[in-house]
N, C-alpha and C. Protein backbone atom coordinates (compact mmCIF):
# COMPACT_ATOMS: atom_id res chain seq x y z
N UNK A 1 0.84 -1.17 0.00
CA UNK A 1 0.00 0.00 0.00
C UNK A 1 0.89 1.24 0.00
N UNK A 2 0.72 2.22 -0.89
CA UNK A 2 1.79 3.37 -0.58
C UNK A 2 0.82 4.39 -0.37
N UNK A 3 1.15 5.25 0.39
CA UNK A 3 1.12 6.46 1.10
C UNK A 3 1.15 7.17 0.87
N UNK A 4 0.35 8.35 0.15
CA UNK A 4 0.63 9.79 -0.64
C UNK A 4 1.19 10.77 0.95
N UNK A 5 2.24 11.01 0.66
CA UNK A 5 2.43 12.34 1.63
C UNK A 5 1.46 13.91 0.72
N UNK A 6 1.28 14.56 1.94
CA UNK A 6 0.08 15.71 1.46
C UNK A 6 1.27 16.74 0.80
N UNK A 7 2.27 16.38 0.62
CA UNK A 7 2.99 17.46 -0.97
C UNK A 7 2.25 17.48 -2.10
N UNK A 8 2.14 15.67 -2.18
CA UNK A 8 2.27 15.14 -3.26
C UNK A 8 0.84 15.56 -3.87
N UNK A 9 -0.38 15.18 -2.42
CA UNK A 9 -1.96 15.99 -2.48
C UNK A 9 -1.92 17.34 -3.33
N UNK A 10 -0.59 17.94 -2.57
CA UNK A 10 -1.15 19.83 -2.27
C UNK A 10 -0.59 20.16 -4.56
N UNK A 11 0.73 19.12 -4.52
CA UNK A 11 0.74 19.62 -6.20
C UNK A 11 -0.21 18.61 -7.21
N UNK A 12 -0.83 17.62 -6.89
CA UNK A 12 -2.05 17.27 -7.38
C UNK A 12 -2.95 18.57 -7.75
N UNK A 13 -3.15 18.98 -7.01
CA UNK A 13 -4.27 20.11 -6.92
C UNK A 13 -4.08 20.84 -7.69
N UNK A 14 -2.53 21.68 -7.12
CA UNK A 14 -1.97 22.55 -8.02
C UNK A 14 -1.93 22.61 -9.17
N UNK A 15 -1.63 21.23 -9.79
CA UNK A 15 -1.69 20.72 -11.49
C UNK A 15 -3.25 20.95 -11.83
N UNK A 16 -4.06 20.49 -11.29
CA UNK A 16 -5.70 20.39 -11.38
C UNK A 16 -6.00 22.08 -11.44
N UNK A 17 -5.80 22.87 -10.79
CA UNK A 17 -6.31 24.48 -10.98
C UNK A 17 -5.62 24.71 -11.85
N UNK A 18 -4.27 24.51 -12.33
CA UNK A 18 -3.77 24.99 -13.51
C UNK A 18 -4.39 24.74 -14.53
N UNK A 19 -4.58 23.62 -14.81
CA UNK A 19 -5.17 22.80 -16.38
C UNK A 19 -7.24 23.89 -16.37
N UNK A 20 -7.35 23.82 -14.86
CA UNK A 20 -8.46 24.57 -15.59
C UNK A 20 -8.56 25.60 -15.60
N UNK A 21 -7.81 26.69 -15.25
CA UNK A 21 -7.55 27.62 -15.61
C UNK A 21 -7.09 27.93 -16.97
N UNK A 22 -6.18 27.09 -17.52
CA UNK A 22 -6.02 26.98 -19.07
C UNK A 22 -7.43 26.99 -19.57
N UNK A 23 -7.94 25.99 -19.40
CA UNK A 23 -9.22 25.65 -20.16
C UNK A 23 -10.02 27.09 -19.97
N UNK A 24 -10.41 27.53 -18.40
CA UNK A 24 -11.43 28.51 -19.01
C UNK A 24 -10.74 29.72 -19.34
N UNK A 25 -9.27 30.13 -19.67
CA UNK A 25 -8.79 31.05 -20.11
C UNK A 25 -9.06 30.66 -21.40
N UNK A 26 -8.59 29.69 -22.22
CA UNK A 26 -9.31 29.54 -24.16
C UNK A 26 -10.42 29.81 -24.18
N UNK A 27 -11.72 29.44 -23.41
CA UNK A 27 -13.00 29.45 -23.83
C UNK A 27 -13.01 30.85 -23.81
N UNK A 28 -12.47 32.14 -22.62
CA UNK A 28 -12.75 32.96 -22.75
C UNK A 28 -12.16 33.35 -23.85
N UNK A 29 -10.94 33.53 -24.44
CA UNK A 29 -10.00 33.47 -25.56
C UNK A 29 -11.02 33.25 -26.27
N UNK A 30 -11.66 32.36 -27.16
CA UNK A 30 -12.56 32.17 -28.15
C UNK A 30 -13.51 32.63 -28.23
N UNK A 31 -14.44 32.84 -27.02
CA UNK A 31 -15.53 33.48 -27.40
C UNK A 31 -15.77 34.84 -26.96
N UNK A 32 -14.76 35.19 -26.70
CA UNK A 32 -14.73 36.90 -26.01
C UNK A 32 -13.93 37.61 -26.93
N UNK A 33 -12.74 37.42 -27.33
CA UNK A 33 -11.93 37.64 -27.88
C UNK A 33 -11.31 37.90 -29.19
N UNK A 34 -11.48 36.38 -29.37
CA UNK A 34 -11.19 35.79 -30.85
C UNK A 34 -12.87 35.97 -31.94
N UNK A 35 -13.94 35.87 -31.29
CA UNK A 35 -15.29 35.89 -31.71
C UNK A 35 -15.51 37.69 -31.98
N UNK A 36 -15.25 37.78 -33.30
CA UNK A 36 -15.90 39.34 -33.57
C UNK A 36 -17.39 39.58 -33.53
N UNK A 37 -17.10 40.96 -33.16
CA UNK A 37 -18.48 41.80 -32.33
C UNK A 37 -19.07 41.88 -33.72
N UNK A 38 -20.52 41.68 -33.34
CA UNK A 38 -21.26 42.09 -35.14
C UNK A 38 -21.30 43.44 -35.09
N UNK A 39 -21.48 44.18 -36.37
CA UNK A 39 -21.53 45.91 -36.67
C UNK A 39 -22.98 45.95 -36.74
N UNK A 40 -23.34 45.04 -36.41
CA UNK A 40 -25.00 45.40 -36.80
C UNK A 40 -25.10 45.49 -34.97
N UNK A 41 -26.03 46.87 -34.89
CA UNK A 41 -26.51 47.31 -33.50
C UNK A 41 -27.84 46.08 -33.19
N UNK A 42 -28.11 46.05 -31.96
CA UNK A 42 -28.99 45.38 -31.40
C UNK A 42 -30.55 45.92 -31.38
N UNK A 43 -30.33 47.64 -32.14
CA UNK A 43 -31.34 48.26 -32.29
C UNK A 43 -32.28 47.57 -33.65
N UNK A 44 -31.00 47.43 -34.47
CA UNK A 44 -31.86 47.30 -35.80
C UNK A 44 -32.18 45.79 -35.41
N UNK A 45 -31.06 44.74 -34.99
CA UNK A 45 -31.42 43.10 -34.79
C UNK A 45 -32.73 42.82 -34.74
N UNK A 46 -33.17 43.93 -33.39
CA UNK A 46 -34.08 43.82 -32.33
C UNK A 46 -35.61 44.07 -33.90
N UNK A 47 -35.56 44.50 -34.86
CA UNK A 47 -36.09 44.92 -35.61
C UNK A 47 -37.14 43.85 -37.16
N UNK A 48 -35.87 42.75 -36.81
CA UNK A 48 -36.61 41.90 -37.72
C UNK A 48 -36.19 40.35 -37.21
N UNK A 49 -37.38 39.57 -37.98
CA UNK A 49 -37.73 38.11 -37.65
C UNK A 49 -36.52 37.54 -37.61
N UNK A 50 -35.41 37.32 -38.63
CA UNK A 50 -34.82 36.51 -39.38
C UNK A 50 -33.27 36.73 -39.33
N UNK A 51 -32.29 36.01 -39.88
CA UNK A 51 -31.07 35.92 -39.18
C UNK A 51 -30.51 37.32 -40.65
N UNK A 52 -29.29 38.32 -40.11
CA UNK A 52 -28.76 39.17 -40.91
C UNK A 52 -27.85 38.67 -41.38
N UNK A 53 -27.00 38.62 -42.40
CA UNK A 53 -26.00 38.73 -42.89
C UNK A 53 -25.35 39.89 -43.54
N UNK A 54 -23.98 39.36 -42.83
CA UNK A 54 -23.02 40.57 -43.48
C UNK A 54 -21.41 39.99 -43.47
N UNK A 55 -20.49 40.62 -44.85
CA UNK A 55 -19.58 40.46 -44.70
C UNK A 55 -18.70 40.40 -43.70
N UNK A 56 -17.72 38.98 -43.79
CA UNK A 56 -16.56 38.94 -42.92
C UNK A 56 -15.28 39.95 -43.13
N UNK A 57 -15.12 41.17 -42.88
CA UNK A 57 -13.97 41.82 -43.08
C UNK A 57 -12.59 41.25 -43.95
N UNK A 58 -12.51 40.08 -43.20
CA UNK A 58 -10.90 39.25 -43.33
C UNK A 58 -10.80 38.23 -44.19
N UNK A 59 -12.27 38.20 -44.72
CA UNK A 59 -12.64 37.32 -46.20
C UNK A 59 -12.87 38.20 -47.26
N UNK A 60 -12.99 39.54 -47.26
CA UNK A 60 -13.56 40.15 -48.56
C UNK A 60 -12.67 40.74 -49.26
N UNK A 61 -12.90 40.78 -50.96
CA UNK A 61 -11.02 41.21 -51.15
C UNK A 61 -10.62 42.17 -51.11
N UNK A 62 -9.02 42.34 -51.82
CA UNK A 62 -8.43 43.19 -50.83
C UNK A 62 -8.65 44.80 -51.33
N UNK A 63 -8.71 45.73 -50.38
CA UNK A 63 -9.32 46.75 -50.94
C UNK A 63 -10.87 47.27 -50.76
N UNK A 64 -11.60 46.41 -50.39
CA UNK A 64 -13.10 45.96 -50.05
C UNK A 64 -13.40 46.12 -48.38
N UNK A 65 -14.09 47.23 -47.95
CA UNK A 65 -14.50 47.38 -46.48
C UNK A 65 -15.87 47.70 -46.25
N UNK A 66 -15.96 46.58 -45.17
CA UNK A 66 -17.48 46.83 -44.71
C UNK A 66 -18.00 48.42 -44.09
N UNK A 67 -18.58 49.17 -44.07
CA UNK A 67 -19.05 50.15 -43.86
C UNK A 67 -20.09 49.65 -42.75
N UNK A 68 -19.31 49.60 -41.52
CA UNK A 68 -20.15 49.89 -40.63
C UNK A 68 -20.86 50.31 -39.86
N UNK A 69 -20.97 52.08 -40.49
CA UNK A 69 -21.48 53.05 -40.04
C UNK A 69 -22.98 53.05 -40.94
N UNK A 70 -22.86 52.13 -41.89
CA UNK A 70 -24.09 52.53 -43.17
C UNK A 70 -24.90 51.60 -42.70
N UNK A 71 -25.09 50.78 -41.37
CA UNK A 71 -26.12 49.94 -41.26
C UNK A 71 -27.64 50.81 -40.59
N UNK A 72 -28.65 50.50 -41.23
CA UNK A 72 -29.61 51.28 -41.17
C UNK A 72 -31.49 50.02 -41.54
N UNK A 73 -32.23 50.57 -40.77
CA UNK A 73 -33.32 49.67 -41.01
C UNK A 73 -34.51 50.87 -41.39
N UNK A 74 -34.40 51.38 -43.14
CA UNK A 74 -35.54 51.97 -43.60
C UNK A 74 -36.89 51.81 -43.14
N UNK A 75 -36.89 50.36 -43.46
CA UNK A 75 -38.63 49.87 -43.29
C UNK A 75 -38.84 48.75 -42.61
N UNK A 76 -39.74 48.39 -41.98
CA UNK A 76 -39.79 46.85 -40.88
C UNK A 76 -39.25 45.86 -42.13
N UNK A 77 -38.53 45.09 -41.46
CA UNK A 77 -37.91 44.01 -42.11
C UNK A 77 -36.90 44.17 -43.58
N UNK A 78 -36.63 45.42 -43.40
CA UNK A 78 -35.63 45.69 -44.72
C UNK A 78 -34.14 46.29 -43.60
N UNK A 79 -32.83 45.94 -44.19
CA UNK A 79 -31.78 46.06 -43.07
C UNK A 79 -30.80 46.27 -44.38
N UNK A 80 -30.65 47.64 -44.42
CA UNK A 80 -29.46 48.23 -45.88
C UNK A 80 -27.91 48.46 -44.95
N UNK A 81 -26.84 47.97 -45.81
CA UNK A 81 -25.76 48.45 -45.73
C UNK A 81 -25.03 48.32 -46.51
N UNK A 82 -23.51 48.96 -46.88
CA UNK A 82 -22.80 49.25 -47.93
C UNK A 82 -20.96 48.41 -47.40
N UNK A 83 -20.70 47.85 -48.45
CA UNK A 83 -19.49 47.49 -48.65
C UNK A 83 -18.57 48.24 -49.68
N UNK A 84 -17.57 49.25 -49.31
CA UNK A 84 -16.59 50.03 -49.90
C UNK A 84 -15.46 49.52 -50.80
N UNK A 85 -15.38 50.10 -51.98
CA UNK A 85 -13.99 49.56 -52.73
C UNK A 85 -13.56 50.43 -53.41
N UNK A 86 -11.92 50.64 -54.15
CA UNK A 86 -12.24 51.60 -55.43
C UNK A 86 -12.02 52.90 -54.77
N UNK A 87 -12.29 53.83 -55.82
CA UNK A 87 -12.31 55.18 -55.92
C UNK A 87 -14.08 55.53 -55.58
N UNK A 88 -14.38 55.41 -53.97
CA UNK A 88 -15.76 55.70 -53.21
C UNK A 88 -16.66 54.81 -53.74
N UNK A 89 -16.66 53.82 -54.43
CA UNK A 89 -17.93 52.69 -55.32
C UNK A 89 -17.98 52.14 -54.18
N UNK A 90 -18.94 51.28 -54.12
CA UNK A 90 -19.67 50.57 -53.14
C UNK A 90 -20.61 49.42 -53.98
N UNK A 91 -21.01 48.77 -52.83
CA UNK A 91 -21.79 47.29 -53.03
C UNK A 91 -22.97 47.57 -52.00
N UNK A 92 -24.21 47.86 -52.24
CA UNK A 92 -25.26 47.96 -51.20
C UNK A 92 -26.30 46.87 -51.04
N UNK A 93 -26.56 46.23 -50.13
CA UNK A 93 -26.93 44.95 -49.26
C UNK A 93 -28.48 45.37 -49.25
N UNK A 94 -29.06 44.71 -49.11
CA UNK A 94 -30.05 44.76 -48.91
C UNK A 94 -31.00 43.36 -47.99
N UNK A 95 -31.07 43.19 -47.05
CA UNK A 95 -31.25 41.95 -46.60
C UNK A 95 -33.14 41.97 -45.75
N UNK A 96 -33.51 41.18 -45.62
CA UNK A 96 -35.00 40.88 -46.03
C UNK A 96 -35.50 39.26 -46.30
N UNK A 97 -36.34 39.22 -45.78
CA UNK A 97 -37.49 37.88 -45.32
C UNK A 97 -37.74 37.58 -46.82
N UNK A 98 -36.77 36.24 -47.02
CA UNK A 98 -36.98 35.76 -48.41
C UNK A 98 -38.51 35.37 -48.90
N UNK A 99 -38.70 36.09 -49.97
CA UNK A 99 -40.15 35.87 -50.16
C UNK A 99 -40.75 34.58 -51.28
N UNK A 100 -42.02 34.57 -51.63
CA UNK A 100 -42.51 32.88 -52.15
C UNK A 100 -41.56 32.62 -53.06
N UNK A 101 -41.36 31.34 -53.63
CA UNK A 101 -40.73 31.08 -54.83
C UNK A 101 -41.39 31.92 -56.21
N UNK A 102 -43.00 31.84 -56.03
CA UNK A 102 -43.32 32.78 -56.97
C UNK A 102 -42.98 34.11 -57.17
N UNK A 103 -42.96 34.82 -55.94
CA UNK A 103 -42.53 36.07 -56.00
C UNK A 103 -41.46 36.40 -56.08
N UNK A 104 -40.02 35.73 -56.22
CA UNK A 104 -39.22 35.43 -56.47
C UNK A 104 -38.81 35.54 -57.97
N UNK A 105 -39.59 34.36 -58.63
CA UNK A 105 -39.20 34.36 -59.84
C UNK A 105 -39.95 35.66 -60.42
N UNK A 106 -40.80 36.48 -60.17
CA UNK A 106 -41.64 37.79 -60.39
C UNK A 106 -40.34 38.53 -60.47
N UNK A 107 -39.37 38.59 -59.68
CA UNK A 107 -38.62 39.18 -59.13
C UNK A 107 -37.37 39.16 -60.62
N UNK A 108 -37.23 38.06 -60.81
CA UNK A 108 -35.95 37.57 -61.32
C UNK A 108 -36.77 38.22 -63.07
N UNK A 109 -38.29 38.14 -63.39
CA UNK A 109 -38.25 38.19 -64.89
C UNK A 109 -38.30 40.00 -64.75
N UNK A 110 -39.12 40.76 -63.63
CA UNK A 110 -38.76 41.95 -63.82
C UNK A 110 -37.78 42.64 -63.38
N UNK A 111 -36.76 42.37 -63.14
CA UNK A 111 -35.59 42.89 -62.93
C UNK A 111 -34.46 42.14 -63.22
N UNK A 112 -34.24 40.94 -63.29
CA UNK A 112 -33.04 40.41 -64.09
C UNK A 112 -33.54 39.09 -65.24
N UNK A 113 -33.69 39.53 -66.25
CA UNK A 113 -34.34 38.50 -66.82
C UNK A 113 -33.16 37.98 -67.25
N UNK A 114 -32.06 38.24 -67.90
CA UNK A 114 -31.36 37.52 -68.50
C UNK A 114 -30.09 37.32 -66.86
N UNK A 115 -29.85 36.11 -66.39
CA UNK A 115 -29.07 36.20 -65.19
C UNK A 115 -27.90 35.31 -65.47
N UNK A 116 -27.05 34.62 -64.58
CA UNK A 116 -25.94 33.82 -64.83
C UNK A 116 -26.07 33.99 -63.07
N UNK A 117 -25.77 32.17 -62.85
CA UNK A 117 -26.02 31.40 -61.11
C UNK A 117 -24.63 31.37 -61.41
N UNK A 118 -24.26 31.31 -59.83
CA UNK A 118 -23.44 31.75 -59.40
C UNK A 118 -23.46 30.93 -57.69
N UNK A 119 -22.54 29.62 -57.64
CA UNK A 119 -23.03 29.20 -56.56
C UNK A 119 -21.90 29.91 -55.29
N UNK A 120 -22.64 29.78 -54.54
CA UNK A 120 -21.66 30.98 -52.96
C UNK A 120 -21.89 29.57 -52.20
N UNK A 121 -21.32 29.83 -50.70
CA UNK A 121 -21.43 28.87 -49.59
C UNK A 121 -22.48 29.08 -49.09
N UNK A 122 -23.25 29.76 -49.04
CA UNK A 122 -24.37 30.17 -48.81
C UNK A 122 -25.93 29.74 -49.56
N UNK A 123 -25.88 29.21 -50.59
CA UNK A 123 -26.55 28.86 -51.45
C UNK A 123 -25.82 29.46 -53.05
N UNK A 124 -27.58 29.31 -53.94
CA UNK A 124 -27.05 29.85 -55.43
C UNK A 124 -27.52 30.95 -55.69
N UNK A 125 -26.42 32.28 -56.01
CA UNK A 125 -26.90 33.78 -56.54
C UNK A 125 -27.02 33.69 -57.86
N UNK A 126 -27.68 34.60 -58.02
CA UNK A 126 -28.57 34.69 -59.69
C UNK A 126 -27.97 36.47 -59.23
N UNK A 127 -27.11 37.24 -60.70
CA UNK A 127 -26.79 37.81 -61.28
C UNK A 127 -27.00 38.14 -62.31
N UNK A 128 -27.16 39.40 -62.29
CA UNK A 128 -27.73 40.10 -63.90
C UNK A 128 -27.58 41.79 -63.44
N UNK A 129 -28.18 42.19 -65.00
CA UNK A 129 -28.36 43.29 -64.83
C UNK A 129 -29.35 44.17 -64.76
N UNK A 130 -29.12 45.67 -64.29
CA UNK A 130 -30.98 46.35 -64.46
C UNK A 130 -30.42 47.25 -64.73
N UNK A 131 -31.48 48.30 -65.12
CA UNK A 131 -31.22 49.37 -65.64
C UNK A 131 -30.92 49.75 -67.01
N UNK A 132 -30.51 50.83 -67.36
CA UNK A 132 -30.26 51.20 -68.52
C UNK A 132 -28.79 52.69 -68.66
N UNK A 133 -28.31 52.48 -69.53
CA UNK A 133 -27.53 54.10 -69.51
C UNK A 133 -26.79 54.41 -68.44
N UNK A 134 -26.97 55.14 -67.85
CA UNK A 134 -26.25 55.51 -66.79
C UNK A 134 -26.70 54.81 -65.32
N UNK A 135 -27.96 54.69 -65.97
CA UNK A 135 -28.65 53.76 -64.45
C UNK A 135 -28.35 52.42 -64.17
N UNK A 136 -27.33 51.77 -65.25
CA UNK A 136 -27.00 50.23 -65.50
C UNK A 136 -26.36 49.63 -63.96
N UNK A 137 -26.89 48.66 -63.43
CA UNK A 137 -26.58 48.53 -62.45
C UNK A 137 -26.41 46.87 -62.40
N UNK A 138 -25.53 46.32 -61.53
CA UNK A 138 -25.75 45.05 -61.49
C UNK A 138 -26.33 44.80 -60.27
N UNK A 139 -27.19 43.21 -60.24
CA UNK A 139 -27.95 43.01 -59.49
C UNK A 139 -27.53 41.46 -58.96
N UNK A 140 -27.30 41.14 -57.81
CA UNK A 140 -26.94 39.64 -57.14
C UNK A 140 -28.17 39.47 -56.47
N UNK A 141 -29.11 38.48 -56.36
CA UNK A 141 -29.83 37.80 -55.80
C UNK A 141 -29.81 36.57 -54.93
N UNK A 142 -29.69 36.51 -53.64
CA UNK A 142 -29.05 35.26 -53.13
C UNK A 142 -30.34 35.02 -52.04
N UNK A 143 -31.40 34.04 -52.52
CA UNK A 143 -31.88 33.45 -51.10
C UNK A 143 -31.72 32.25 -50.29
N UNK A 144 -31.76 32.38 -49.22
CA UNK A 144 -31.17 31.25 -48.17
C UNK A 144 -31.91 30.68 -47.82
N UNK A 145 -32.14 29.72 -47.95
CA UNK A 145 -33.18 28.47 -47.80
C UNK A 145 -33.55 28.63 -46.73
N UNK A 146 -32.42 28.51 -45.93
CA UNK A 146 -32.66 27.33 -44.71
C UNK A 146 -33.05 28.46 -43.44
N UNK A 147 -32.76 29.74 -43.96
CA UNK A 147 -32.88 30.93 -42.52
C UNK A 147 -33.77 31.71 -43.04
N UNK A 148 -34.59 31.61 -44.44
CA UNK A 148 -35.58 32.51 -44.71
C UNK A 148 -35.08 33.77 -44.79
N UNK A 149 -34.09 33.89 -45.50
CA UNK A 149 -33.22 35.68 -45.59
C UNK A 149 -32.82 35.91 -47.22
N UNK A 150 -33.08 36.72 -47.33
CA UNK A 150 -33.19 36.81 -48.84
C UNK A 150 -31.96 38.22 -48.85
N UNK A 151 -31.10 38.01 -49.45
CA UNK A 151 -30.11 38.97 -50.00
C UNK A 151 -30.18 39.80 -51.69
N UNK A 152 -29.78 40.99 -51.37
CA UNK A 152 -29.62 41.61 -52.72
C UNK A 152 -28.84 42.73 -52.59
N UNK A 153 -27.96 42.48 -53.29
CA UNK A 153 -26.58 43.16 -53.39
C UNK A 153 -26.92 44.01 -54.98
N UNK A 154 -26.70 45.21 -54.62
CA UNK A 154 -26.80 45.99 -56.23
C UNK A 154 -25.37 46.46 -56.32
N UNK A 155 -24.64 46.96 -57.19
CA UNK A 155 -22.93 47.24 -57.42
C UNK A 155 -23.71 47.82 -58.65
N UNK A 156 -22.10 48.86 -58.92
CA UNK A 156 -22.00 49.09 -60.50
C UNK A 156 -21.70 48.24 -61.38
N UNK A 157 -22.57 48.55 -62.42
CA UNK A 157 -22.64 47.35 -63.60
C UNK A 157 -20.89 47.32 -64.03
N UNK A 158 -19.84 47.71 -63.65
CA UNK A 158 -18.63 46.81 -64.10
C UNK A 158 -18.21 46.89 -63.05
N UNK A 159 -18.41 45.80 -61.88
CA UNK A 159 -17.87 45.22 -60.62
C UNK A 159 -17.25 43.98 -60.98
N UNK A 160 -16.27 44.05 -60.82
CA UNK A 160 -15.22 42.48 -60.89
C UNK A 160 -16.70 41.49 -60.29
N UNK A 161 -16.90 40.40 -61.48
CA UNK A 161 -17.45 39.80 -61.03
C UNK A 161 -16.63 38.31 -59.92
N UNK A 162 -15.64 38.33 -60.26
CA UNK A 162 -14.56 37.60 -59.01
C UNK A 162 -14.58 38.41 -57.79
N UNK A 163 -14.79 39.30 -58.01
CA UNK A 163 -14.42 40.22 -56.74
C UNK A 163 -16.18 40.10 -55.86
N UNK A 164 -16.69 40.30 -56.41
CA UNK A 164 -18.16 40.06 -56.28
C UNK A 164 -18.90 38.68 -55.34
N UNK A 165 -18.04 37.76 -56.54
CA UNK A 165 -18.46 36.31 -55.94
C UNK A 165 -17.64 36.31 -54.50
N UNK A 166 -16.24 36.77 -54.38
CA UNK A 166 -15.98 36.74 -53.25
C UNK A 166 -16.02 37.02 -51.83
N UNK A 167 -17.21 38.27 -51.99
CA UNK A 167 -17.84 39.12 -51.39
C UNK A 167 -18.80 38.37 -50.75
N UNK A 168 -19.30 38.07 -51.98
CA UNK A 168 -20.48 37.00 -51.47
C UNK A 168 -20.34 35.65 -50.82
N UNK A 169 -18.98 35.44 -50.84
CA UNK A 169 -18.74 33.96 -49.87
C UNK A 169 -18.00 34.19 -48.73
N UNK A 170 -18.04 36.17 -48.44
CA UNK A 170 -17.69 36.31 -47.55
C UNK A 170 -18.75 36.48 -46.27
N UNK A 171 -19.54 36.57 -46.41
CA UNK A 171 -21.19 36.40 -45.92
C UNK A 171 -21.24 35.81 -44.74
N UNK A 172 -21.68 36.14 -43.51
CA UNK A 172 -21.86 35.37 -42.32
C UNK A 172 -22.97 36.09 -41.71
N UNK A 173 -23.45 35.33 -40.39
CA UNK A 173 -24.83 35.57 -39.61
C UNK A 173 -23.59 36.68 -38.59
């Protein structure tokens, strides 16, 4: 039978508060820390049904910044903001309670009839254009199945469409 002398107890222990102190120092590390703050206020959150999305900073390319001063909620359930690139151009968001499949495709013949899919991690965007002349604008359409959030990104009609798609797979809740 051997005999722990109470050293041997007292650095048992010692080892035991260390290891969890590690542990809840990472968790705080990860989710305090390492976990970025959303730019979207809790005013507008507080505002609609459905989950927001917005670009990841450290995914979008280079040159490309979220504007997190432009987040704004016009109308119940509409949540606008702008992504910066370029010489002052921008990418404006538009996010909103994905609506029927019918109204949808309503969507797609009067305003982008001729489109090109475009699959993101997020689902598949439908791209095209609207407008005319000076008003030529491009249009990304992305709805999300599974969270009921319907995206629409308008840009100027000559936006790197690489740059675009990347934008768009930069996308998080």
């Amino acid at each position: 039978m051997v005999v722990r002398s109470r050293g041997f107890r007292v650095l048992v222990l010692i080892a035991v508060i260390t290891v969890l102190a590690a542990i809840a120092g990472t968790v705080l590390y990860v989710h305090i820390i390492k976990t970025p703050k959303s730019p979207i206020s809790k005013e507008i959150t507080q505002k609609v049904n459905f989950p927001l999305y917005y670009p990841d900073q450290k995914k979008l390319p280079k040159g490309y910044y979220l504007n997190q001063a432009s987040f704004i909620s016009p109308q119940k359930d509409v949540v606008l903001y702008d992504v910066k690139y370029g010489n002052n151009q921008k990418l404006i968001f538009s996010v909103q309670p994905k609506p029927s499949d019918n109204d949808l495709q309503s969507f797609y013949s009067s305003y982008i009839p001729l489109r090109v899919k475009m699959q993101t991690v997020l689902g598949q965007a439908d791209i095209g254009a609207y407008g005319t002349g000076k008003n030529l604008k491009t249009v990304a359409s992305l709805p999300i199945q599974n969270d009921n959030t319907w995206i629409i990104v308008t840009a100027p009609y000559n936006v790197n469409q690489d740059q675009l798609k990347k934008t768009l797979n930069s996308l998080r809740k």
